[in-house]
Protein backbone atom coordinates (compact mmCIF):
# COMPACT_ATOMS: atom_id res chain seq x y z
CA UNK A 1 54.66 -57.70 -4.24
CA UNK A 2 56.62 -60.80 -6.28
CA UNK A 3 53.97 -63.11 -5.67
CA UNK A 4 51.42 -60.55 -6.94
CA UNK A 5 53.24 -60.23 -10.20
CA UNK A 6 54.06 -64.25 -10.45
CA UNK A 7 50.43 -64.24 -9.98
CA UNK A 8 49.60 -61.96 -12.80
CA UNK A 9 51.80 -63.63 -15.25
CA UNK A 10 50.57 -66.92 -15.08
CA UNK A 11 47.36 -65.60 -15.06
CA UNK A 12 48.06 -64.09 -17.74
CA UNK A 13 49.74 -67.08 -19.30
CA UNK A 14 46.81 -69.83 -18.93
CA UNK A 15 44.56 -66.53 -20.38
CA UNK A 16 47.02 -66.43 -24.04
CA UNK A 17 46.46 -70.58 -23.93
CA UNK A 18 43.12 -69.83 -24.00
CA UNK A 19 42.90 -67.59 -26.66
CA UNK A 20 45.26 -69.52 -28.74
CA UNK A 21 42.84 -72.93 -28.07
CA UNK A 22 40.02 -70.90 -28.62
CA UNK A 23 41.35 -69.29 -32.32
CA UNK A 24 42.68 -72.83 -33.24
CA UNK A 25 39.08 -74.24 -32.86
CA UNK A 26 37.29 -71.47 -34.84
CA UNK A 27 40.34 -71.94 -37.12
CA UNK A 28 39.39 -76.01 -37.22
CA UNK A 29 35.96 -75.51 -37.40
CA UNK A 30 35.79 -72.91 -40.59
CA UNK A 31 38.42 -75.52 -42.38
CA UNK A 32 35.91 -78.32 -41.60
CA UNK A 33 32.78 -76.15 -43.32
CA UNK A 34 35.07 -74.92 -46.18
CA UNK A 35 36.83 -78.21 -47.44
């Protein structure tokens, strides 16, 4: 049961960096068209 839930976490986890990487690029990418 533990290493189902460590499981889920970092799953989890890498899944937030992605959305954060993901939002920083659309982020870079409208600040490159607008400037």
């Amino acid at each position: 049961m533990k290493e189902e839930i460590k499981q889920l976490i970092l799953y989890r986890m890498d899944r937030s960096k992605e959305a954060i990487t993901e939002a920083e690029l659309l982020f870079s990418e409208g600040h490159i068209r607008t400037s």
